[in-house]
N, C-alpha and C. Protein backbone atom coordinates (compact mmCIF):
# COMPACT_ATOMS: atom_id res chain seq x y z
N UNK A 1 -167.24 178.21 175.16
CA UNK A 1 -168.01 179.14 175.97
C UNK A 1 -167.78 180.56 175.45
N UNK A 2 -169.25 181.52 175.64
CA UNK A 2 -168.87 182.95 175.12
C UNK A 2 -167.96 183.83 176.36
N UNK A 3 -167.92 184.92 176.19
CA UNK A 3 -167.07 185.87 176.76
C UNK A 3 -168.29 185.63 178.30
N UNK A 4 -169.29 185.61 178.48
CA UNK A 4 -170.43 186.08 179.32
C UNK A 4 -170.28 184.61 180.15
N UNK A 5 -170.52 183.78 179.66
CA UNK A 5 -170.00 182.50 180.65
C UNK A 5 -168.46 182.44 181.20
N UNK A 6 -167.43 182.52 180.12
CA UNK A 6 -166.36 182.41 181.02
C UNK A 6 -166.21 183.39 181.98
N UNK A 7 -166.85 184.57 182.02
CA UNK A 7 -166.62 185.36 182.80
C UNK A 7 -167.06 184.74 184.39
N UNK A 8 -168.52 184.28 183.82
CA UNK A 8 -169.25 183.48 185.38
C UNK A 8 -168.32 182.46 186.20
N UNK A 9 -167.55 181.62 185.24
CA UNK A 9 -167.02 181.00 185.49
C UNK A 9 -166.15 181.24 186.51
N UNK A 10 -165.45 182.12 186.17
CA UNK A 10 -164.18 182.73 186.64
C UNK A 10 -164.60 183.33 188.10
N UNK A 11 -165.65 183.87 187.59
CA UNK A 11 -166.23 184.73 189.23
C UNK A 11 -166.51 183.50 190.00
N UNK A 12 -167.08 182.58 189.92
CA UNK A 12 -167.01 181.27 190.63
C UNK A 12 -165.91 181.00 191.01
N UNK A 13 -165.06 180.43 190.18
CA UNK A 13 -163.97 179.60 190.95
C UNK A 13 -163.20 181.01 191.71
N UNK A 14 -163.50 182.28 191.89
CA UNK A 14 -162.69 182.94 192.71
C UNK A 14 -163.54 182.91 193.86
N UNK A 15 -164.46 182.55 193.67
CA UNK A 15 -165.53 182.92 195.22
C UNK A 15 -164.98 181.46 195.66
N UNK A 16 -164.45 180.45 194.96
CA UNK A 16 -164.37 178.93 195.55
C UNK A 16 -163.61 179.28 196.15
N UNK A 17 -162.37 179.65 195.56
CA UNK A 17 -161.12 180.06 195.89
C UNK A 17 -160.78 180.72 197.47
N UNK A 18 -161.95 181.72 197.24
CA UNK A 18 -161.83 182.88 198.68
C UNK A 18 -162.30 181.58 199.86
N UNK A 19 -163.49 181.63 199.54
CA UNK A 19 -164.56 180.83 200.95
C UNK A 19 -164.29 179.50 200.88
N UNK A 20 -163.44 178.42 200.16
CA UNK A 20 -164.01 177.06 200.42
C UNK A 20 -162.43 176.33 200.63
N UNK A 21 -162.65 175.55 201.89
CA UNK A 21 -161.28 175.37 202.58
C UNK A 21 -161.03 173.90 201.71
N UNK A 22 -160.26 174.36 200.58
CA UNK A 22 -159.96 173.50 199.66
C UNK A 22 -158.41 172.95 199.88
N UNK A 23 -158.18 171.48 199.08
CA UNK A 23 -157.25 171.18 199.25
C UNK A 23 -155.91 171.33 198.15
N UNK A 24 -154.43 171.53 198.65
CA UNK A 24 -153.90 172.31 197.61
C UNK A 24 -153.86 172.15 196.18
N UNK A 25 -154.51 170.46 195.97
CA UNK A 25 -154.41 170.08 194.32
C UNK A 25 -155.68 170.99 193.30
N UNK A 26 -156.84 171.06 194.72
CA UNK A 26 -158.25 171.38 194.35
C UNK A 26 -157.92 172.84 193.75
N UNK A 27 -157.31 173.55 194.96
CA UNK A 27 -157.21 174.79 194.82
C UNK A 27 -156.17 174.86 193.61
N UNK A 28 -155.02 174.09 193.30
CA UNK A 28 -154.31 174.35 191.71
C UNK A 28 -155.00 174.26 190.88
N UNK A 29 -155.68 173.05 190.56
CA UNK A 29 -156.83 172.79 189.34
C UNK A 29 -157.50 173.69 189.07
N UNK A 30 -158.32 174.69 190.62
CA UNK A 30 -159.07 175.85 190.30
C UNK A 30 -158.48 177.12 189.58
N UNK A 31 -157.31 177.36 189.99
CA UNK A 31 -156.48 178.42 189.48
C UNK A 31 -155.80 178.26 188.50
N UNK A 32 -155.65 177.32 187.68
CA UNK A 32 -155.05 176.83 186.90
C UNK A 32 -155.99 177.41 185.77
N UNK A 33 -157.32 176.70 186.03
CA UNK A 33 -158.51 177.06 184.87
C UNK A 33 -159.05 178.44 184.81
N UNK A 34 -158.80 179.41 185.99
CA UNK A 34 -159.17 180.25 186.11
C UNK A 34 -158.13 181.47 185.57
N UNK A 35 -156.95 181.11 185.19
CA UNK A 35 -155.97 181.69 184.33
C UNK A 35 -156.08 181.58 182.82
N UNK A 36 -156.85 180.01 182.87
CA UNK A 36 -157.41 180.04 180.85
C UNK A 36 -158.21 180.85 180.81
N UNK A 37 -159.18 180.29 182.12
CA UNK A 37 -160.40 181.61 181.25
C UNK A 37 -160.40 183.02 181.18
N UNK A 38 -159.16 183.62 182.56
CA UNK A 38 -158.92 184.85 182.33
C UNK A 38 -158.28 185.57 181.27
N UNK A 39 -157.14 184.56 180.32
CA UNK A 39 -156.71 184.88 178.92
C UNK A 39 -157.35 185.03 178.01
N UNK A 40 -158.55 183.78 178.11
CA UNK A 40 -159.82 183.68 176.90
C UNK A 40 -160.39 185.26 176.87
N UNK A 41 -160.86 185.80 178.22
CA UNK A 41 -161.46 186.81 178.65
C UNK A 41 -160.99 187.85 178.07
N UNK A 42 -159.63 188.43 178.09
CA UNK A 42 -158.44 189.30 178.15
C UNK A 42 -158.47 189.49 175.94
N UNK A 43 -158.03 188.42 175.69
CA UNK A 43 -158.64 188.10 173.90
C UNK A 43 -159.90 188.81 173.92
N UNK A 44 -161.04 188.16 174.05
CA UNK A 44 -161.82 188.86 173.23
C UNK A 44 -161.87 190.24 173.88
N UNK A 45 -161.72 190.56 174.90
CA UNK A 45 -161.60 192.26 175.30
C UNK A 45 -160.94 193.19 174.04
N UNK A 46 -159.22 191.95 174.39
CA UNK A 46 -158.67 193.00 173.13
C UNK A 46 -159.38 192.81 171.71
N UNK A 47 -159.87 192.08 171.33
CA UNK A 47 -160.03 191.65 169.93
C UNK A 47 -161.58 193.10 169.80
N UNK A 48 -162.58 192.67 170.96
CA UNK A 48 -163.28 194.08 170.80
C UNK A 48 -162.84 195.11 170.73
N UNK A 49 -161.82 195.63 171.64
CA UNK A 49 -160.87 197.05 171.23
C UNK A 49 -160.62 197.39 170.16
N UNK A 50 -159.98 196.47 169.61
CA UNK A 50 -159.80 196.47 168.00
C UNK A 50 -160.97 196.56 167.46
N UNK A 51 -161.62 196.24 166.97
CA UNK A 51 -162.92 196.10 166.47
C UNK A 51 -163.50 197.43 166.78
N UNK A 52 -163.79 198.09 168.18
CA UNK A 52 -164.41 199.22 167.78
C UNK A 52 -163.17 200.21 167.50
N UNK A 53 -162.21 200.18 167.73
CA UNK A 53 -160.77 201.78 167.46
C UNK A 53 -161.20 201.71 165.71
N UNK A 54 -161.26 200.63 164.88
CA UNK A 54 -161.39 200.43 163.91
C UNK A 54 -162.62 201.16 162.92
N UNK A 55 -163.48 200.47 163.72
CA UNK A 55 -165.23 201.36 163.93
C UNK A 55 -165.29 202.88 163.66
N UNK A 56 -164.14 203.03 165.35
CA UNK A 56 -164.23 204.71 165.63
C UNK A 56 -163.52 205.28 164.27
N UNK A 57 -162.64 204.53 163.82
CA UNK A 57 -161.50 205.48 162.91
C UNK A 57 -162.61 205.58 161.79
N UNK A 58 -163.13 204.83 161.42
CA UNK A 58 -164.10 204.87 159.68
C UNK A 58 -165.39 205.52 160.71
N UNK A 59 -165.82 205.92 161.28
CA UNK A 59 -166.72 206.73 161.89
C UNK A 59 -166.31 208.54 161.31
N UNK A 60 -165.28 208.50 162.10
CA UNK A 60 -164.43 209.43 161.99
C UNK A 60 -164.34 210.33 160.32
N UNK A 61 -163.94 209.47 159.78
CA UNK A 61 -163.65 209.32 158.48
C UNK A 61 -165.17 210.02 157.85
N UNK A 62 -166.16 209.37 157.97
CA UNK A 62 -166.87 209.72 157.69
C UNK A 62 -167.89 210.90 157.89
N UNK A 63 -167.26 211.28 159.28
CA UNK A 63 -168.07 212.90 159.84
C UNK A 63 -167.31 214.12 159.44
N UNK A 64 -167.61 214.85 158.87
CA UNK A 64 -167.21 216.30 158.50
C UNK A 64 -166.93 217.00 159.61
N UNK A 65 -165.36 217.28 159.51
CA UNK A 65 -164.98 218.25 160.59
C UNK A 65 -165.18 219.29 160.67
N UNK A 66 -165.76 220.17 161.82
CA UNK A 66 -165.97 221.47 162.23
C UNK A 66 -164.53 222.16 161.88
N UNK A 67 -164.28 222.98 161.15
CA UNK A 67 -163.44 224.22 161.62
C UNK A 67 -163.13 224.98 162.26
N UNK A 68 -162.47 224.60 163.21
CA UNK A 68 -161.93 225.75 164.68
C UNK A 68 -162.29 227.53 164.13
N UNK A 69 -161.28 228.04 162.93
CA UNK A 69 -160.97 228.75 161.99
C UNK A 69 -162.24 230.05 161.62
N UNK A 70 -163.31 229.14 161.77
CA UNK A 70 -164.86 230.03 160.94
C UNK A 70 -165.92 230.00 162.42
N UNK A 71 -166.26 231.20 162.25
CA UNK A 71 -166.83 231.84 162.81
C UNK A 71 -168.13 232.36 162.21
C-alpha cells in the first residue's frame, strides 16, 4: 500500500477503535496493525524530508546570493 492508503487505513481502524464496542483481542489486532501502518507512515514522511532538505540544499546551491554588503 502507498503512503495515501495506509494513511486511510489507519484513520479507520482509529474511528473503529473510538466508536465500536470491540472485544479486547479485536481491539489488539486493531492496534497492533495500526502501529505498522503508523511506522510505514512515519518512513516515508522521513524518507520525503530527506528527499526534499536534499532538493532544498542543491536548490540553494544553485541560486546566487544577494549581498547584504551592496547597496
Amino acid at each position: 500500500m502507498n503512503f495515501e492508503e495506509n494513511n486511510q487505513r489507519l484513520q479507520e481502524i482509529i474511528n473503529k477503535l473510538e466508536k465500536e464496542d470491540l472485544s479486547l483481542e479485536e481491539a489488539t489486532k486493531l492496534y497492533e496493525e495500526g502501529v505498522k501502518l503508523a511506522k510505514e507512515c512515519y518512513k516515508v514522511l522521513d524518507d520525503s524530508k530527506g528527499k526534499i532538505t536534499i532538493l532544498k540544499q542543491e536548490l540553494d546551491n544553485l541560486t546566487p546570493q544577494n549581498d547584504d554588503n551592496e547597496e
